[in-house]
N, C-alpha and C. Protein backbone atom coordinates (compact mmCIF):
# COMPACT_ATOMS: atom_id res chain seq x y z
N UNK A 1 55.51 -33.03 -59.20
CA UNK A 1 55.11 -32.47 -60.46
C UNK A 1 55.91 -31.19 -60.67
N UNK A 2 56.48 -30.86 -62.19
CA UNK A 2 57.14 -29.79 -62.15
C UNK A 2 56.45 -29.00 -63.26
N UNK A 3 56.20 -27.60 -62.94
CA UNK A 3 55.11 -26.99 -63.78
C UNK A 3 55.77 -25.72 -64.14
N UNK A 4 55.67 -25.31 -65.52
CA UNK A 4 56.43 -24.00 -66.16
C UNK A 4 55.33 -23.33 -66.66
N UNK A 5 55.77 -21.67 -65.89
CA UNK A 5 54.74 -21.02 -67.23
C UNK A 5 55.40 -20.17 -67.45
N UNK A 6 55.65 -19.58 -68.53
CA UNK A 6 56.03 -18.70 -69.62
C UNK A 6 55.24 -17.88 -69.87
N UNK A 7 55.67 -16.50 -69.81
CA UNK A 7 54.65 -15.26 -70.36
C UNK A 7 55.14 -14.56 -71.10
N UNK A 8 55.33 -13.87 -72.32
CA UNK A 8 55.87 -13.28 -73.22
C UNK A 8 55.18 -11.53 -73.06
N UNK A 9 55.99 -10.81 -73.08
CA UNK A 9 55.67 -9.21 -72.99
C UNK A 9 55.37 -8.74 -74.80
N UNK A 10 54.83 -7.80 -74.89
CA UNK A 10 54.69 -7.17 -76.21
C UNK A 10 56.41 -7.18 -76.95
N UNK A 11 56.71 -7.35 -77.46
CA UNK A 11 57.86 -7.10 -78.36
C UNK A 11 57.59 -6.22 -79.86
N UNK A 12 59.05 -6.77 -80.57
CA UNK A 12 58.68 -6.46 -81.98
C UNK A 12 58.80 -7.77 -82.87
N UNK A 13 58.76 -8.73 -81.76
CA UNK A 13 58.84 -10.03 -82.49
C UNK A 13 57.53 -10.40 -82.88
N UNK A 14 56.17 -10.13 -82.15
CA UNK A 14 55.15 -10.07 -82.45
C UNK A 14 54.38 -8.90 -83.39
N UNK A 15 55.02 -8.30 -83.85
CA UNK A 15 54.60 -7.41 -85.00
C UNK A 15 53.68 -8.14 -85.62
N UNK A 16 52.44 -7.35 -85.83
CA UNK A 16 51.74 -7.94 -87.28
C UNK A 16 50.56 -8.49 -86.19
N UNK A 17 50.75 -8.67 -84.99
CA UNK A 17 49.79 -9.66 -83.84
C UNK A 17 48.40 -8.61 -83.70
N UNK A 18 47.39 -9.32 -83.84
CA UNK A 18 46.07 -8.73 -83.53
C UNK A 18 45.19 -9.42 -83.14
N UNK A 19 44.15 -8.62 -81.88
CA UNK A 19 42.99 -9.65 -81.61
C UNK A 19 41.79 -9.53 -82.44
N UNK A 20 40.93 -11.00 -82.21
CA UNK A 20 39.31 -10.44 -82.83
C UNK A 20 38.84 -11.08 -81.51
N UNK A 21 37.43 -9.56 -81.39
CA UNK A 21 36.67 -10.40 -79.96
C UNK A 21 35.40 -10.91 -80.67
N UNK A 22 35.16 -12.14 -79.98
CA UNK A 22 33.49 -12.56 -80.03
C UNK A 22 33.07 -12.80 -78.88
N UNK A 23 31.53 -12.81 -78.80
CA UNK A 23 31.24 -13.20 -77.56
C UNK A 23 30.09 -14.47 -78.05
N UNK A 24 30.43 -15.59 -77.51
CA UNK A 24 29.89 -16.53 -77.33
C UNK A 24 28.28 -16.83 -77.42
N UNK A 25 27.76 -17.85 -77.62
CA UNK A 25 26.24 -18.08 -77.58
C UNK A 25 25.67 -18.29 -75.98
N UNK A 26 26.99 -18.46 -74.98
CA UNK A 26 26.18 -17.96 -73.50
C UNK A 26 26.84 -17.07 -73.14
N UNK A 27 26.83 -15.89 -73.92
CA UNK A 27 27.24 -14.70 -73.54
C UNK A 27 28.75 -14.33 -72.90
N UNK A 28 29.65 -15.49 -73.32
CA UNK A 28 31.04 -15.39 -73.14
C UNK A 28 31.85 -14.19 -74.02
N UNK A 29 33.01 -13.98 -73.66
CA UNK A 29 33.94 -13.38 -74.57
C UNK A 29 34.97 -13.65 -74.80
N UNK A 30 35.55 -13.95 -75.66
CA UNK A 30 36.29 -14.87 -76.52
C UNK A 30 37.41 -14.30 -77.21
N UNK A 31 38.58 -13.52 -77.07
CA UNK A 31 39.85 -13.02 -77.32
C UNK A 31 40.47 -14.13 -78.33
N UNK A 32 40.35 -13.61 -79.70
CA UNK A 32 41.27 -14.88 -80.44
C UNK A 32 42.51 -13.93 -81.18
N UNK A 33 43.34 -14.01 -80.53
CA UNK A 33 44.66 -13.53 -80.32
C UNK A 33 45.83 -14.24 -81.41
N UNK A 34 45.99 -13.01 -82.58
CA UNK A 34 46.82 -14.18 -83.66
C UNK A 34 48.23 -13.34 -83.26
N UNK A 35 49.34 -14.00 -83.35
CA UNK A 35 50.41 -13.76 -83.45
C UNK A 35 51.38 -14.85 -83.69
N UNK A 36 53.22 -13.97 -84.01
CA UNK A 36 54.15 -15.62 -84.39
C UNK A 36 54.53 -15.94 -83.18
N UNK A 37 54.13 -17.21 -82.91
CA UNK A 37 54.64 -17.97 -81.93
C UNK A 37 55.89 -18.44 -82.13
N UNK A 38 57.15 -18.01 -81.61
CA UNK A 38 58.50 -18.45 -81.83
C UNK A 38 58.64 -19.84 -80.94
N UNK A 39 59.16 -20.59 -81.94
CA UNK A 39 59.56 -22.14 -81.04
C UNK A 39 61.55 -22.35 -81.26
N UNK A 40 61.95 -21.87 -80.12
CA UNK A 40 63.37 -22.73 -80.51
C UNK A 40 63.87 -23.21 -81.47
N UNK A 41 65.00 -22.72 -82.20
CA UNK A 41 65.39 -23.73 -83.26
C UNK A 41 64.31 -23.56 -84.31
N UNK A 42 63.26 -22.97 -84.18
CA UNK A 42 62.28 -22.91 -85.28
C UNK A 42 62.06 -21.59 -85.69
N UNK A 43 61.44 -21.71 -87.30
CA UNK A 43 61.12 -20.45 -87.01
C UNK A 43 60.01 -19.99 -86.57
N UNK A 44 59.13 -18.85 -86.55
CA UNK A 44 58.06 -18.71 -86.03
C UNK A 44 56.77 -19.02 -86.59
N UNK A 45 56.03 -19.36 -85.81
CA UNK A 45 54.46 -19.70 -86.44
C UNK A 45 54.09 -18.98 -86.09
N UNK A 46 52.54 -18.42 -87.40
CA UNK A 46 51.36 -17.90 -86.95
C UNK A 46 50.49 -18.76 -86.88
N UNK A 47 49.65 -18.20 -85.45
CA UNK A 47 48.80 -19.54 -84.13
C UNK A 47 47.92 -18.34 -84.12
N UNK A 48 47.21 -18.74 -83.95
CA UNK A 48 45.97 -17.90 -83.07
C UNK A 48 45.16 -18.66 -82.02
N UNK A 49 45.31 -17.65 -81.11
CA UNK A 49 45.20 -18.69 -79.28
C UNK A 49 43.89 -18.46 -79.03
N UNK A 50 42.85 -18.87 -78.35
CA UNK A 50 41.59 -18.28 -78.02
C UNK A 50 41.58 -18.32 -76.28
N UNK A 51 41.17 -17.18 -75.92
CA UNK A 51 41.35 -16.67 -74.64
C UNK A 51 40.26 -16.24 -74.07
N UNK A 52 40.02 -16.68 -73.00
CA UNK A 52 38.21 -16.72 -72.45
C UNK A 52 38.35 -15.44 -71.38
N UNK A 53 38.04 -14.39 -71.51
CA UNK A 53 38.25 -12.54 -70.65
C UNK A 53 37.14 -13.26 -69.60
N UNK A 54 37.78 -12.87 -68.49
CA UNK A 54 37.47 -12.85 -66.97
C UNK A 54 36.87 -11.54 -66.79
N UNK A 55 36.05 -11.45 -65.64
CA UNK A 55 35.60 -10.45 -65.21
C UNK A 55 36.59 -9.42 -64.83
N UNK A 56 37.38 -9.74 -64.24
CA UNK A 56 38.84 -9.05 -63.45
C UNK A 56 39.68 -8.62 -64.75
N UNK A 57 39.48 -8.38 -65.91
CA UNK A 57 40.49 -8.44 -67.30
C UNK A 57 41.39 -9.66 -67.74
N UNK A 58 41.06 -10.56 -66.44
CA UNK A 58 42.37 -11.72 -66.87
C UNK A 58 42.20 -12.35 -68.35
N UNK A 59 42.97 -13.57 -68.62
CA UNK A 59 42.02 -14.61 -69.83
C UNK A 59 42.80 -15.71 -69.25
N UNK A 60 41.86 -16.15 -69.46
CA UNK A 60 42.09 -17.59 -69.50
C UNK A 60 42.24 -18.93 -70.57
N UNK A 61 43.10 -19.33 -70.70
CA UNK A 61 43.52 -20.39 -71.36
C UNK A 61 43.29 -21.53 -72.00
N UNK A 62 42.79 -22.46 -72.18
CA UNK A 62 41.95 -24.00 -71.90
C UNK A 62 42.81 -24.53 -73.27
N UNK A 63 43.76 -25.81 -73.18
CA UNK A 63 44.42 -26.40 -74.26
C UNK A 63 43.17 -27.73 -74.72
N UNK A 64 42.62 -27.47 -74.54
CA UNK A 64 41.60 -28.30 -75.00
C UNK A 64 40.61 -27.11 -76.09
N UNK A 65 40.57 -26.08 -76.06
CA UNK A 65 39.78 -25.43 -76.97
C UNK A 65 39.93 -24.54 -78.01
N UNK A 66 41.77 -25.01 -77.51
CA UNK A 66 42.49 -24.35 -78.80
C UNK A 66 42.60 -24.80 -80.27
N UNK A 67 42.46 -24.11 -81.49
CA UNK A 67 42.59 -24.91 -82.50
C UNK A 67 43.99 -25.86 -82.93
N UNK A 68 44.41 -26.50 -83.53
CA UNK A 68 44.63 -27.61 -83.77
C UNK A 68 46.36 -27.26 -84.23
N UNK A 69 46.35 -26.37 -84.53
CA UNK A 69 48.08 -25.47 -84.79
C UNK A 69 48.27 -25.05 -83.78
N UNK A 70 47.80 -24.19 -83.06
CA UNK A 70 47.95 -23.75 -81.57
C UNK A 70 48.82 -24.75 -80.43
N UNK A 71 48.08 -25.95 -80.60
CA UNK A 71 47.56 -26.99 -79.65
C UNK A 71 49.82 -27.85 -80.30
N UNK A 72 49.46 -27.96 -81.50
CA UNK A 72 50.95 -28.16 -82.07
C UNK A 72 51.98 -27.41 -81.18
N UNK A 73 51.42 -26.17 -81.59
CA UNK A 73 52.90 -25.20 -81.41
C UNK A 73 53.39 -25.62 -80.30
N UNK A 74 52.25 -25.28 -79.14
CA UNK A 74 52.06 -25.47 -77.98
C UNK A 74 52.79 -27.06 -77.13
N UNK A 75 52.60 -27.80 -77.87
CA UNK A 75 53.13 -28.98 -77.79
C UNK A 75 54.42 -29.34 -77.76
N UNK A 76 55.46 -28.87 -79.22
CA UNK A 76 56.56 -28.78 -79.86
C UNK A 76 57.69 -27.92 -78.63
N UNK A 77 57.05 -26.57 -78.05
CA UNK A 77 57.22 -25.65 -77.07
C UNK A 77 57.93 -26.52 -76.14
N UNK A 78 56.59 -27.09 -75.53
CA UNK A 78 57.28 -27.88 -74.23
C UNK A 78 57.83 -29.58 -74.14
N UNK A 79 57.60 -29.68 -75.90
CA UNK A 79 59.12 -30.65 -75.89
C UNK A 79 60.25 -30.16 -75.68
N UNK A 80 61.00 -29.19 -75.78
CA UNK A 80 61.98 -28.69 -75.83
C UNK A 80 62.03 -28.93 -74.38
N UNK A 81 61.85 -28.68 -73.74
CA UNK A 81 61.94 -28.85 -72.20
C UNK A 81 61.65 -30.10 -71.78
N UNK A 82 61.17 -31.17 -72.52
CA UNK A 82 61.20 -32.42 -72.17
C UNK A 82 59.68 -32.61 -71.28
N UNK A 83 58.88 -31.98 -71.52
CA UNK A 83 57.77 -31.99 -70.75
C UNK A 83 56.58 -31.74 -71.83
N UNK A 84 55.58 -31.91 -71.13
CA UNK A 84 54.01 -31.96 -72.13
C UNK A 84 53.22 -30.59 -71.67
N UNK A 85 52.26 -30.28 -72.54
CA UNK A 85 51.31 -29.42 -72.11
C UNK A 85 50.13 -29.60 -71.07
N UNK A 86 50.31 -28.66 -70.04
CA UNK A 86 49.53 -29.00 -68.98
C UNK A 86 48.23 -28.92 -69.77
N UNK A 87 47.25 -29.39 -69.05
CA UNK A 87 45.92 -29.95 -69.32
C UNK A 87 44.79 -28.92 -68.53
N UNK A 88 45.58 -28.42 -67.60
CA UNK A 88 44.70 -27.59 -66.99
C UNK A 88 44.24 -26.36 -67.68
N UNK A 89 43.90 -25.01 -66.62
CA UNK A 89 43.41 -24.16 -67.32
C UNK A 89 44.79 -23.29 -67.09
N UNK A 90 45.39 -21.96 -67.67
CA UNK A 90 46.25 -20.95 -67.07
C UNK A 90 45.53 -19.71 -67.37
N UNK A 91 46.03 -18.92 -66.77
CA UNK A 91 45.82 -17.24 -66.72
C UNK A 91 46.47 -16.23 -67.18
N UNK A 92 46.72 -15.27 -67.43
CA UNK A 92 47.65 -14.29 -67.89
C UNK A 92 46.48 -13.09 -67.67
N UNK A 93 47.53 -12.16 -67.08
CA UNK A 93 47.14 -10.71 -66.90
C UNK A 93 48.07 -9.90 -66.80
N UNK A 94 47.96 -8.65 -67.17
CA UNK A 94 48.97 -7.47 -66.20
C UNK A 94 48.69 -6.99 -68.28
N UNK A 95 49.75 -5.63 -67.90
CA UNK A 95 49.80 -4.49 -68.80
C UNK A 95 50.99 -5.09 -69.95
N UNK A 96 51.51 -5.29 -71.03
CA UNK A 96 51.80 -5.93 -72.12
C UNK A 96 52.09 -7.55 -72.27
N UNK A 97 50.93 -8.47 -71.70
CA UNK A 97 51.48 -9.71 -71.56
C UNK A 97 50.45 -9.67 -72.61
N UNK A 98 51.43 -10.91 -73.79
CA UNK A 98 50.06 -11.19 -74.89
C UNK A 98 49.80 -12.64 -75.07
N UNK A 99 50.99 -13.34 -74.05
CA UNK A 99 50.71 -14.66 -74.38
C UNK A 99 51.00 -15.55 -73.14
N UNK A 100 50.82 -16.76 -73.10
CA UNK A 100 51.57 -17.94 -71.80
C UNK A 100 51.24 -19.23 -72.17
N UNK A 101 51.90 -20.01 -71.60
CA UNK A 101 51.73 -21.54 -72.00
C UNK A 101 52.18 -22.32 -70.43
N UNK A 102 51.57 -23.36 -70.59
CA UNK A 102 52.35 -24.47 -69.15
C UNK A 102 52.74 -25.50 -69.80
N UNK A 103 53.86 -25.96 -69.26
CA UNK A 103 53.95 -27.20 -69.49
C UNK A 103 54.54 -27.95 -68.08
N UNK A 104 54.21 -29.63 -68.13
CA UNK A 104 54.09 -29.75 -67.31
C UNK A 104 54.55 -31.23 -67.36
N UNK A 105 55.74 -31.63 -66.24
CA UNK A 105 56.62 -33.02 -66.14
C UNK A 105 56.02 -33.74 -64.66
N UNK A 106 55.49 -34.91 -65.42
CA UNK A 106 55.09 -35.76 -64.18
C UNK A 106 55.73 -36.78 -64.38
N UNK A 107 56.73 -37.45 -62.69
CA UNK A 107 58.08 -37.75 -62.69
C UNK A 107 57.53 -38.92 -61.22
C-alpha cells in the first residue's frame, strides 16, 4: 500500500481562510475550516473541511463526514497522483498547518 499525506502551512494563498467552531450534541468540537483549496491545473476552490479538535490540539479528519465539495476536491487531488482518498482517519497538528489530505494506492 502506498500512502501520501500532504500538509499545507499558512500562506497567502489561503487568504480570506477562516474557522467556525461548534461543539457537537455529545459535546464534541467541530473546527469547520473554509479556505481555497488549490488543485493542480485548477484553479482554486472554496471547501470547507470539518475537523474533529483532540484533546492534545490535534484534529482530526474523517472523509466520510466531510461535505460533499470537500469530499470532490479531495478526490480530484489525489487523482492527480493516480491514487484515491484514503478512507481512514488523518491528523494534523503543529503551529501554521491549516490543512492535509491522504491519498492512498492499493497495488
Amino acid at each position: 500500500m502506498l500512502f501520501l499525506l500532504l500538509l499545507a502551512a499558512g500562506t497567502a494563498k489561503t487568504q480570506g481562510a477562516y474557522d467556525e467552531v461548534r461543539e457537537t450534541d455529545d459535546g464534541k468540537v467541530v473546527v469547520m475550516r473554509t479556505f481555497d483549496w488549490e488543485i493542480e491545473g485548477e484553479r482554486a476552490e472554496r471547501v470547507t473541511v470539518h475537523w474533529l479538535l483532540q484533546e492534545d490540539g490535534s484534529m482530526r479528519y474523517d472523509f466520510d463526514r466531510q461535505p460533499t465539495a470537500t469530499q470532490d476536491a479531495h478526490r480530484r487531488s489525489c487523482a492527480l497522483q493516480g491514487m484515491k482518498p484514503s478512507r481512514g482517519v488523518g491528523m494534523i497538528s503543529g503551529e501554521g498547518t491549516i490543512h492535509g489530505f491522504s491519498c492512498t494506492d492499493l497495488r
